[in-house]
Structure formats: C-alpha cells, structure tokens
C-alpha atoms as a PDB file:
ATOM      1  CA  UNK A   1       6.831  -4.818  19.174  1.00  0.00           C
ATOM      2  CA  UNK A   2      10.321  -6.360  20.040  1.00  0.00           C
ATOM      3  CA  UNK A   3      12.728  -5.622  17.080  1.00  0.00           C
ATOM      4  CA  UNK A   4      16.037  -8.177  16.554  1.00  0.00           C
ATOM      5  CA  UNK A   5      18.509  -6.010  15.375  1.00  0.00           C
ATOM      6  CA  UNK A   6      21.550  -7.980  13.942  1.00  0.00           C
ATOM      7  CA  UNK A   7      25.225  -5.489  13.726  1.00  0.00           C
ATOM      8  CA  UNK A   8      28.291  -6.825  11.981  1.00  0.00           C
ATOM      9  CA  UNK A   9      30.459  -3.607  12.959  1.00  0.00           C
ATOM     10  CA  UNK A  10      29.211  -1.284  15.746  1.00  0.00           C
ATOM     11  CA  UNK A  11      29.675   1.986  13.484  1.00  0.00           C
ATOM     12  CA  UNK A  12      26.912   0.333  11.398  1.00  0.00           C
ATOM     13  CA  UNK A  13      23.578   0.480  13.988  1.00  0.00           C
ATOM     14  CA  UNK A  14      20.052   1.930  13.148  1.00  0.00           C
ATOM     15  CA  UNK A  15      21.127   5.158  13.608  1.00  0.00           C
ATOM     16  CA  UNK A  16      18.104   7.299  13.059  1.00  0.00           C
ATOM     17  CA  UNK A  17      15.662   4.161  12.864  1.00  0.00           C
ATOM     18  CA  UNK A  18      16.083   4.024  16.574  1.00  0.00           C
ATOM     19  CA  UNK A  19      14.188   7.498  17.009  1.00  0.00           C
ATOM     20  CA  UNK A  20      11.127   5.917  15.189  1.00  0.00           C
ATOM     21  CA  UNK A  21      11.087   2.741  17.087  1.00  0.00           C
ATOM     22  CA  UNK A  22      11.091   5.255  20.250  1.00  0.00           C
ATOM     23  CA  UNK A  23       7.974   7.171  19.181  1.00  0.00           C
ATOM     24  CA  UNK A  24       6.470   4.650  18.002  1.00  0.00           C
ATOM     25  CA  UNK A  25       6.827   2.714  21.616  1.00  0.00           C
ATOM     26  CA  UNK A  26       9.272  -0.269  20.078  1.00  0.00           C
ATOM     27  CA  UNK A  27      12.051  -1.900  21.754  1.00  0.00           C
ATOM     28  CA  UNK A  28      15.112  -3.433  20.047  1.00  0.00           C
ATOM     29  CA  UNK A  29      17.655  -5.443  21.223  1.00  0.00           C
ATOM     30  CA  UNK A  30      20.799  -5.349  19.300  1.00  0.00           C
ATOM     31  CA  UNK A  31      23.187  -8.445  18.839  1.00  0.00           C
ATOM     32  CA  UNK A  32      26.841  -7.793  17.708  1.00  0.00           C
ATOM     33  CA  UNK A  33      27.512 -10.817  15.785  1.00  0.00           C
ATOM     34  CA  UNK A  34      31.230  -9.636  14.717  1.00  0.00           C
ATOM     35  CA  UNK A  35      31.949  -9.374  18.346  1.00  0.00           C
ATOM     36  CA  UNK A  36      30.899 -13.022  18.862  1.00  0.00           C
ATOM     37  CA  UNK A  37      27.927 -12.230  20.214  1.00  0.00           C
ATOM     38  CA  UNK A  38      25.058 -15.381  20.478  1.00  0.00           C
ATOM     39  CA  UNK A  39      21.875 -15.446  18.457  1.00  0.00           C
ATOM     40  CA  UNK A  40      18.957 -15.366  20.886  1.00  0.00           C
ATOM     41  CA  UNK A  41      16.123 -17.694  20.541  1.00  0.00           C
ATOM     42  CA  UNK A  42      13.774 -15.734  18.137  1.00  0.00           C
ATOM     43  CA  UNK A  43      10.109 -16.714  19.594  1.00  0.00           C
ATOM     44  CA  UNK A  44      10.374 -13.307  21.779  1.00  0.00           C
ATOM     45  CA  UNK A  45      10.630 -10.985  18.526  1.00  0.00           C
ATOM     46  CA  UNK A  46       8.298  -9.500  16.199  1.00  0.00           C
ATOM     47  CA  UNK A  47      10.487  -8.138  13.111  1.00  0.00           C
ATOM     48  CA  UNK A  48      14.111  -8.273  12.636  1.00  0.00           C
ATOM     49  CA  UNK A  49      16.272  -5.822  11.259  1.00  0.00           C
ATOM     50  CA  UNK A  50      20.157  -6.615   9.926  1.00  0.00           C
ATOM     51  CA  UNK A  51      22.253  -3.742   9.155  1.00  0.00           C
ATOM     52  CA  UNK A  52      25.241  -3.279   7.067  1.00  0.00           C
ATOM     53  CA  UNK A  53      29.079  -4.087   7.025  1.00  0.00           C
ATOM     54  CA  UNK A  54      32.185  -4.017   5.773  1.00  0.00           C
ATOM     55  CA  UNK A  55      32.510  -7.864   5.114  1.00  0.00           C
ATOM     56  CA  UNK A  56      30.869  -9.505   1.979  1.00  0.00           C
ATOM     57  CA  UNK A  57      28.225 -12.273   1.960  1.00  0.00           C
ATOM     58  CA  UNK A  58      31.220 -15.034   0.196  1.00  0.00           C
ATOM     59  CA  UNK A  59      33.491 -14.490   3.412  1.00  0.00           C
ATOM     60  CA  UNK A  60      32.409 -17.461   5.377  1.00  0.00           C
ATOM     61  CA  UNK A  61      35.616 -18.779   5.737  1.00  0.00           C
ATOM     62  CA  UNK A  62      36.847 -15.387   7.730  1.00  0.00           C
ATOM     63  CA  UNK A  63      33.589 -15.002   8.640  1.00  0.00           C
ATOM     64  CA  UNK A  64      32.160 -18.523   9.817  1.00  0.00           C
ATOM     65  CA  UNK A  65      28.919 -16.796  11.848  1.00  0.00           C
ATOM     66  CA  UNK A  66      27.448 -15.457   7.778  1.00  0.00           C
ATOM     67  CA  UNK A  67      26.635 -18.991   7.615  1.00  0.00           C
ATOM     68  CA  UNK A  68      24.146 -19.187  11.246  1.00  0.00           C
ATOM     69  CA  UNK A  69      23.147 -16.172  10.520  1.00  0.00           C
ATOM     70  CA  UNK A  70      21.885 -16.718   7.028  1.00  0.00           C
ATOM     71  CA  UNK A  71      20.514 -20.083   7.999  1.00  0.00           C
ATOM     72  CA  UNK A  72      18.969 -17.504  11.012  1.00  0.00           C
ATOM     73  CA  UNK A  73      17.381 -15.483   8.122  1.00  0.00           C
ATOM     74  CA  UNK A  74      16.542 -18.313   5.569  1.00  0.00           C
ATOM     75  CA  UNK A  75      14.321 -19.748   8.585  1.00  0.00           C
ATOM     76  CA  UNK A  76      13.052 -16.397   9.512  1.00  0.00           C
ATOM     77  CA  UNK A  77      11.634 -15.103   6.510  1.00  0.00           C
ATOM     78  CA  UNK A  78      10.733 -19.159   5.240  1.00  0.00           C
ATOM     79  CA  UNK A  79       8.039 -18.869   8.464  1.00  0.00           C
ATOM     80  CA  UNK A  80       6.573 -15.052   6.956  1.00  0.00           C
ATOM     81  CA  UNK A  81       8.068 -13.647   9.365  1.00  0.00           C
ATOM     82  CA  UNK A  82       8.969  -9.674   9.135  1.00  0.00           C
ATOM     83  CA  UNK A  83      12.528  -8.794   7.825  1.00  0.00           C
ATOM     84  CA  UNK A  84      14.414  -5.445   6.767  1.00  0.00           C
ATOM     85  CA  UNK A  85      18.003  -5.895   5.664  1.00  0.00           C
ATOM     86  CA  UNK A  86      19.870  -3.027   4.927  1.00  0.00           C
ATOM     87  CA  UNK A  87      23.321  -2.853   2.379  1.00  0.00           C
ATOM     88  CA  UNK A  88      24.879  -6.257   3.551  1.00  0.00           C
ATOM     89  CA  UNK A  89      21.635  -6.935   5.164  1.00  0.00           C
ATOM     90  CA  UNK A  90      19.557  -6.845   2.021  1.00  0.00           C
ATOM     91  CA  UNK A  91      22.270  -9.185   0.243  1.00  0.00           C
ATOM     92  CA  UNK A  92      22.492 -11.673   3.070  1.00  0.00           C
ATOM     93  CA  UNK A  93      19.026 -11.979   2.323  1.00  0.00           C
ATOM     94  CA  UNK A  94      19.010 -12.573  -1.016  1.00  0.00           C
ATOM     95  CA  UNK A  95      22.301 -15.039  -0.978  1.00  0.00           C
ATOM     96  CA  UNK A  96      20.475 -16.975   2.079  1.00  0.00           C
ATOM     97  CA  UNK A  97      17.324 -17.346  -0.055  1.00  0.00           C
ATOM     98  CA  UNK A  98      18.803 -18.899  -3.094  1.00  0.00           C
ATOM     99  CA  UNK A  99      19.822 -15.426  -4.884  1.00  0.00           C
ATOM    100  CA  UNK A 100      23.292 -14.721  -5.660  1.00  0.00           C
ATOM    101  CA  UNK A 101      25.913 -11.461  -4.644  1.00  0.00           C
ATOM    102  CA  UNK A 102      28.604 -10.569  -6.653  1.00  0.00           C
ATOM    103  CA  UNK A 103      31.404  -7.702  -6.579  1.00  0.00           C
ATOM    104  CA  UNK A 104      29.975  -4.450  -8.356  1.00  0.00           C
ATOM    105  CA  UNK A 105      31.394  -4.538 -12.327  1.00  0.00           C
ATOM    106  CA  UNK A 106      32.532  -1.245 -11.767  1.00  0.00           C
ATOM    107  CA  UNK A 107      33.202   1.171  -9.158  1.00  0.00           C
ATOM    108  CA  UNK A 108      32.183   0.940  -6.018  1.00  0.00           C
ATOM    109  CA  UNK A 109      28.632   3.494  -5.386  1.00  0.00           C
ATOM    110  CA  UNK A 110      29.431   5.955  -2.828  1.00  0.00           C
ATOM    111  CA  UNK A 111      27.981   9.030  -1.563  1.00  0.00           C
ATOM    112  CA  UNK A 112      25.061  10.888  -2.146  1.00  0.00           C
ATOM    113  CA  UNK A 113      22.064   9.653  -4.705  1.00  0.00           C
ATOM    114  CA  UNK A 114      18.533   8.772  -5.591  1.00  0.00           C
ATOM    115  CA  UNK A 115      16.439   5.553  -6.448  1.00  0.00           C
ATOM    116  CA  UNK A 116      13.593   5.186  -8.464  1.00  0.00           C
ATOM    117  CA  UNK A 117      11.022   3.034  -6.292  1.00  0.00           C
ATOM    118  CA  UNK A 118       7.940   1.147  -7.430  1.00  0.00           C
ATOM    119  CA  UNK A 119       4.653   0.754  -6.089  1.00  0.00           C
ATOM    120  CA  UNK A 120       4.739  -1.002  -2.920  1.00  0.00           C
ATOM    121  CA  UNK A 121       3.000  -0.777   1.081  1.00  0.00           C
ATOM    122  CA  UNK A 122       6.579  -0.176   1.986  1.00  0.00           C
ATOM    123  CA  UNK A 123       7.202   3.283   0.129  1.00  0.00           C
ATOM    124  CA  UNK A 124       3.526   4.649   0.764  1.00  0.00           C
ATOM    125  CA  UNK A 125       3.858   8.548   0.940  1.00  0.00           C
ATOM    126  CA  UNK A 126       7.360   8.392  -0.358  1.00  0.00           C
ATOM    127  CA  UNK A 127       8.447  10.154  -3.557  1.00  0.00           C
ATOM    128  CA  UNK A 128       9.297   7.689  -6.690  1.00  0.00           C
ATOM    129  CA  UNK A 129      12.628   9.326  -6.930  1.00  0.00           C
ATOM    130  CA  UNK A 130      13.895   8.923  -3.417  1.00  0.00           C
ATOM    131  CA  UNK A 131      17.102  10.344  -1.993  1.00  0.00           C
ATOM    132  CA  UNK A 132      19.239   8.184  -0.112  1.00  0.00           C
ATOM    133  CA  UNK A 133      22.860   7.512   0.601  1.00  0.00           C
ATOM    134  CA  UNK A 134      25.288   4.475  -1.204  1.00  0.00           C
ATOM    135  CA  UNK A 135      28.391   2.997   0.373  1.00  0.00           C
ATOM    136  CA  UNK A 136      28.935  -0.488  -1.279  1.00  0.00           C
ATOM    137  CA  UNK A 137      31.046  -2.156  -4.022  1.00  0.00           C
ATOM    138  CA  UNK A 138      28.790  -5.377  -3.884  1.00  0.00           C
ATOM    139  CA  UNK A 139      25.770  -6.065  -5.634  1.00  0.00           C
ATOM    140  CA  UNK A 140      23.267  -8.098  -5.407  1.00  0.00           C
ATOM    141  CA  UNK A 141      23.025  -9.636  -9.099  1.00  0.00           C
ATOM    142  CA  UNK A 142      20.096 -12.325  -8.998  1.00  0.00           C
ATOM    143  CA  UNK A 143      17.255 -12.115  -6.859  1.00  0.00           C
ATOM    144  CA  UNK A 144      16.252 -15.342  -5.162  1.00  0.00           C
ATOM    145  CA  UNK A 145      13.010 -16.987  -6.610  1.00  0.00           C
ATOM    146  CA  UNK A 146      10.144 -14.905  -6.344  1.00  0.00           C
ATOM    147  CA  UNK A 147      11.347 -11.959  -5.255  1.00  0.00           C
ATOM    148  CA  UNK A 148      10.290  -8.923  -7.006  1.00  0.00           C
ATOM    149  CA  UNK A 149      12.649  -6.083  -7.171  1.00  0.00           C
ATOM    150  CA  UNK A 150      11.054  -2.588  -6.042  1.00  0.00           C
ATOM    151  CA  UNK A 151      14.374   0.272  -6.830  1.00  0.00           C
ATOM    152  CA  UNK A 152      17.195   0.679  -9.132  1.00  0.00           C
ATOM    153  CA  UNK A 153      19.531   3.106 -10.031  1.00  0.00           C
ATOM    154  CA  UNK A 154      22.030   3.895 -12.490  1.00  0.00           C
ATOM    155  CA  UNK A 155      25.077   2.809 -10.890  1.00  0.00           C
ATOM    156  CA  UNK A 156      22.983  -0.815  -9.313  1.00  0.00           C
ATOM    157  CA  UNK A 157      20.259  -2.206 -10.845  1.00  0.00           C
ATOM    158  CA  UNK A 158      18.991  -4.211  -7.726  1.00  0.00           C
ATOM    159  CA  UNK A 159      18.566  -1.293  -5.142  1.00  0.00           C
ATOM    160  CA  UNK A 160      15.817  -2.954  -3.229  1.00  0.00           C
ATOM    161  CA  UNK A 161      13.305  -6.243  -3.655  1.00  0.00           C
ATOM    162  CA  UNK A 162      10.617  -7.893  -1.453  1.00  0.00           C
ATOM    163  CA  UNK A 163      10.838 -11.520  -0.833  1.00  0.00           C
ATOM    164  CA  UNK A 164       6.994 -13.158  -0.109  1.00  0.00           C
ATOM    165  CA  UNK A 165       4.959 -10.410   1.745  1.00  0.00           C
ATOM    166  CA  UNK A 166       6.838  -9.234   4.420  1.00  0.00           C
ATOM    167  CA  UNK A 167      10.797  -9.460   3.698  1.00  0.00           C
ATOM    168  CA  UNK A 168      12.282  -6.624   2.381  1.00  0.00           C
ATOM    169  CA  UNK A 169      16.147  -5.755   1.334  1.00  0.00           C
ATOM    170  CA  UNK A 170      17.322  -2.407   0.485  1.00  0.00           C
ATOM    171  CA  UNK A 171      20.591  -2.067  -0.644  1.00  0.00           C
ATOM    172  CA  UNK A 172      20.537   2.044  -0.238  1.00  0.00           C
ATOM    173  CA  UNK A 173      21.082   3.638   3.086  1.00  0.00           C
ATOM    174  CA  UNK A 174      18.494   5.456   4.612  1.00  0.00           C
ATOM    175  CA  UNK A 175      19.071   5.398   8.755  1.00  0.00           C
ATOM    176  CA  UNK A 176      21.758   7.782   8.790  1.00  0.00           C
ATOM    177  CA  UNK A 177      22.939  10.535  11.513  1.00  0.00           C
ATOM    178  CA  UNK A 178      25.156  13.350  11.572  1.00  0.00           C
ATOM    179  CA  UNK A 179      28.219  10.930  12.275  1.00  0.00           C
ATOM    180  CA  UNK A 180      28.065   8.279   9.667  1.00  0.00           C
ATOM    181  CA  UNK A 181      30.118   9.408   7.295  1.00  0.00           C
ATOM    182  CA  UNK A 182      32.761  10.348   9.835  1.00  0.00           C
ATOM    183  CA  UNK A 183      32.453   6.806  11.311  1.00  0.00           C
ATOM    184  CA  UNK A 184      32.004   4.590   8.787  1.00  0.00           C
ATOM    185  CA  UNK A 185      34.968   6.291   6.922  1.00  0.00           C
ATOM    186  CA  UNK A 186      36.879   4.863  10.018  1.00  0.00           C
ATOM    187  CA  UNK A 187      37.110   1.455   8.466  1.00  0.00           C
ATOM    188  CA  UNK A 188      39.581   0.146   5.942  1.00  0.00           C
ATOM    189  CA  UNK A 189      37.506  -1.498   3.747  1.00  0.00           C
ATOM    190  CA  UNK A 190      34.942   1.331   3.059  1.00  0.00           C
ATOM    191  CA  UNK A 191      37.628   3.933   3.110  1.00  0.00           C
ATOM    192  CA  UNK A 192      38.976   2.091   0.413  1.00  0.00           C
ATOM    193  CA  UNK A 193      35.789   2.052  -1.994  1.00  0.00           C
ATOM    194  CA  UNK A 194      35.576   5.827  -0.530  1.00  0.00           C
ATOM    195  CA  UNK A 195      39.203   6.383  -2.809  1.00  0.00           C
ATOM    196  CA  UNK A 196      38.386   3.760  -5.141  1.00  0.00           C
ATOM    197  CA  UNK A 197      35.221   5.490  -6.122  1.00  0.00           C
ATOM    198  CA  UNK A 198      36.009   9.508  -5.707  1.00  0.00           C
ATOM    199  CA  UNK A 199      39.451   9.886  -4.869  1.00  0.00           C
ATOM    200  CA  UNK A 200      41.710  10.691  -2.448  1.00  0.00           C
ATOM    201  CA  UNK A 201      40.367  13.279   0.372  1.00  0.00           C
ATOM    202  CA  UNK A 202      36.749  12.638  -0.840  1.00  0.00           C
ATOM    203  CA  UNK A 203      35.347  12.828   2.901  1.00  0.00           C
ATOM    204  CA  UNK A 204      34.591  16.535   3.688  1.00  0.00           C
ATOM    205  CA  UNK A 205      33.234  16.739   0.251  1.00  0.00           C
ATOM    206  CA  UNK A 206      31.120  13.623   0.862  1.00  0.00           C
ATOM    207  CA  UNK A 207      30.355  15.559   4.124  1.00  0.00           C
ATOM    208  CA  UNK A 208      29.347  19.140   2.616  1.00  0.00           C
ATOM    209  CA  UNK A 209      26.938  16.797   0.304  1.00  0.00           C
ATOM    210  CA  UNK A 210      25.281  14.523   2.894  1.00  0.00           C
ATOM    211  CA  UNK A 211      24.489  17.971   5.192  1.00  0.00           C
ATOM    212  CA  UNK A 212      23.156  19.831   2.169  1.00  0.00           C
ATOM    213  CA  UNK A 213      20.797  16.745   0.902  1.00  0.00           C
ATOM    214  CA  UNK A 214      19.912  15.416   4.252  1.00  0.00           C
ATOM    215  CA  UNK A 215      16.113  16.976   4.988  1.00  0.00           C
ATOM    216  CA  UNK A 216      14.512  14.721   2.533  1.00  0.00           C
ATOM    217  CA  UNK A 217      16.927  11.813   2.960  1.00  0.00           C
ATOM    218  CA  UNK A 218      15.215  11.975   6.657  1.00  0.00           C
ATOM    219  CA  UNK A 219      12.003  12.482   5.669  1.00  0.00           C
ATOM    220  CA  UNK A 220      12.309   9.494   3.625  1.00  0.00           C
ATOM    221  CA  UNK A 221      13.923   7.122   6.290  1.00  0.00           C
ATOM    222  CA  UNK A 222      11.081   8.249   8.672  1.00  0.00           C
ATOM    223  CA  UNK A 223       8.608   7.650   6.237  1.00  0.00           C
ATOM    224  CA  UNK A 224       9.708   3.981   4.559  1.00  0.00           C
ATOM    225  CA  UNK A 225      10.887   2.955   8.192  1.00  0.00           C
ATOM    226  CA  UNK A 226       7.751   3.344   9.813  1.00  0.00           C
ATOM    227  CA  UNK A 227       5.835   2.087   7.257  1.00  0.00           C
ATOM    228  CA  UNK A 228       7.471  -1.518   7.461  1.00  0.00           C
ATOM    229  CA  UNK A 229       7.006  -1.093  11.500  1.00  0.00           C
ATOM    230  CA  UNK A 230       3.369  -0.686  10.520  1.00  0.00           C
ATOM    231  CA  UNK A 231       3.522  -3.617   8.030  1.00  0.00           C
ATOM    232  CA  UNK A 232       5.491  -5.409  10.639  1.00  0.00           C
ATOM    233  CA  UNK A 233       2.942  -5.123  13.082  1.00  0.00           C
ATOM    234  CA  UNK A 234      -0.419  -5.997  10.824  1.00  0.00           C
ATOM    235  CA  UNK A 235       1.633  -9.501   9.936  1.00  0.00           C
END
C-alpha cells in the first residue's frame, strides 16, 4: 500500500511506525503541511496517517491550512476511506467530522501511562490495559456522530474512538523512538505543558521512565499499528 502521512512539525513523524510499514513492504510519502507543503491529489493512496503537533485544532486563523486539511480528512474518511490520526491527528478528526476539541479542564497529561481499550479489530492481540505515552493539554470532549469511543483513562476520558469502519483517532502516543522525548521537548509549547504538568526539570525523569516502560509500549505500537495496516488493506 501507499500510506499519506500528514506532519505539522517535523519532530512529530511516525517514528517507529515507519519500521512496520518497511517489513510489511509499505511506502509512505510524508507531506509537511506547517512548512507549506501542498496536499497531493489522494487517488494514488491507500490509508492516511496524520500525526501530532504542537498547534490546536481552533488555530485556523494562525493556522489557515487546519481548515484544507480537515476538509482533506472530512472527505477522506466521508468516502470509507482508511484513516489513523494520532494526538492532534485524532482531534482533527473528530473536530472535522462534526465533534468538538476543547482545552483539557486540568493539567495537561504528560509522560508515561496506560489506557484501558475495548474490543475492537484494531487492538487484536493487545492487552486491555495498554501502555502508551501522553503529551497533550487538549481533549477531545464530544465525539462526532456515530463514533464510538474505544480507550479512556483517568486523566482523558476520550483516549481513542472509531468513526464508521475504518477511521480511527487515538489520542495516546504509541510510535515513539529513543529521541522523542528529547525532541519534542525542543518546542515551546509542549515544553510548557512538560512544566505545567510535572515541574520544572521534569525531562530526564520523563526520560529514566519512558526507557524503563518502553518494551511493551513497543510491543503495543507494533501490534495496534499493524493491525490497522491489515485493516487498511482488507478495505
């Protein structure tokens, strides 16, 4: 398959999703859209894939391409098509789709946790407690009409929903490397919700807790990633 892969910062890419869609024999081609970078026409793609960032779904006026490119996804997933949208990606879906995002009542989730799942094609295999990583002080609040939410948490209710049959959003990280932290701790707005949420000089801690808990948080991306590649394909 040929995966779209939409960026809105280049520290925030597939990271390790890119090693599955290699041994599994996918291509991506990635579009920077924060860089100005054009949306291609979408008849040569099989799935698309939007990633996380450090702007929020309301910024259109700073951000005047959230508006093509939820139009882009409102079209996309209207025709069945096969979606993944990660953090900002799983919100742009639901604001595009007639659900609404709001800013996180209280602080900011960041760091290290687990989501309970429920039943779906997408987590086959996976544990229903299923480690994963949080970096976000938005939520997504309402769902968009006939969604059906499939995670929560503690700390956000919505962690991750299916729209129709093959759109998913999950607003927990799962793709990450051995330089995330480090890089997305780079930018000003998440090192802000980094303080905002544990303190001043909460990286290396952050750090010491992503290396200890990161086995299973791999296992897991592995697992959930391929299985939408596999759902991706059978659509």
């Amino acid at each position: 398959m040929r995966i779209l892969v939409f960026q809105h910062v280049a520290t925030e890419h597939p990271g390790s999703f890119r090693d599955v869609m290699r041994a599994e024999g996918h291509s991506m081609h990635q579009i920077e859209l924060d860089e100005g970078e054009a949306i291609p026409p979408l008849e040569g793609y099989d799935a698309l894939l939007v990633m996380g960032g450090p702007m929020d779904v309301w910024q259109t006026e700073e951000f005047p391409w959230l508006l093509e490119e939820m139009a882009v996804i409102r079209a996309w997933v209207a025709a069945g098509r096969p979606y993944l949208g990660i953090c900002l990606g799983a919100q742009l879906l639901a604001q595009a789709c007639g659900g609404h995002v709001q800013k996180m009542a209280g602080r900011p989730e960041v760091g290290m946790s687990r989501v309970t799942l429920r039943p779906d094609p997408l987590f086959t295999d996976v544990p229903p407690i299923c480690p994963c990583f949080q970096w976000h002080g938005a939520e997504v609040a309402r769902l968009p009409p006939g969604a059906v939410q499939l995670a929560t948490s503690p700390g956000c209710y919505i962690q991750a929903f299916r729209l129709g049959d093959n759109a998913y959003g999950l607003q927990f990280h799962l793709e990450l490397t051995a330089t995330t932290a480090a890089g997305w701790s780079r930018l000003p707005a998440y090192e802000a919700a980094l303080e905002r949420a544990r303190g001043p000089g909460a990286l290396p801690v952050m750090q010491a807790e992503i290396a200890a808990g990161f086995a299973p948080l791999h296992d897991a991306a592995t697992r959930i990633f391929s299985n939408f590649l596999g759902l991706a394909a059978a659509a």
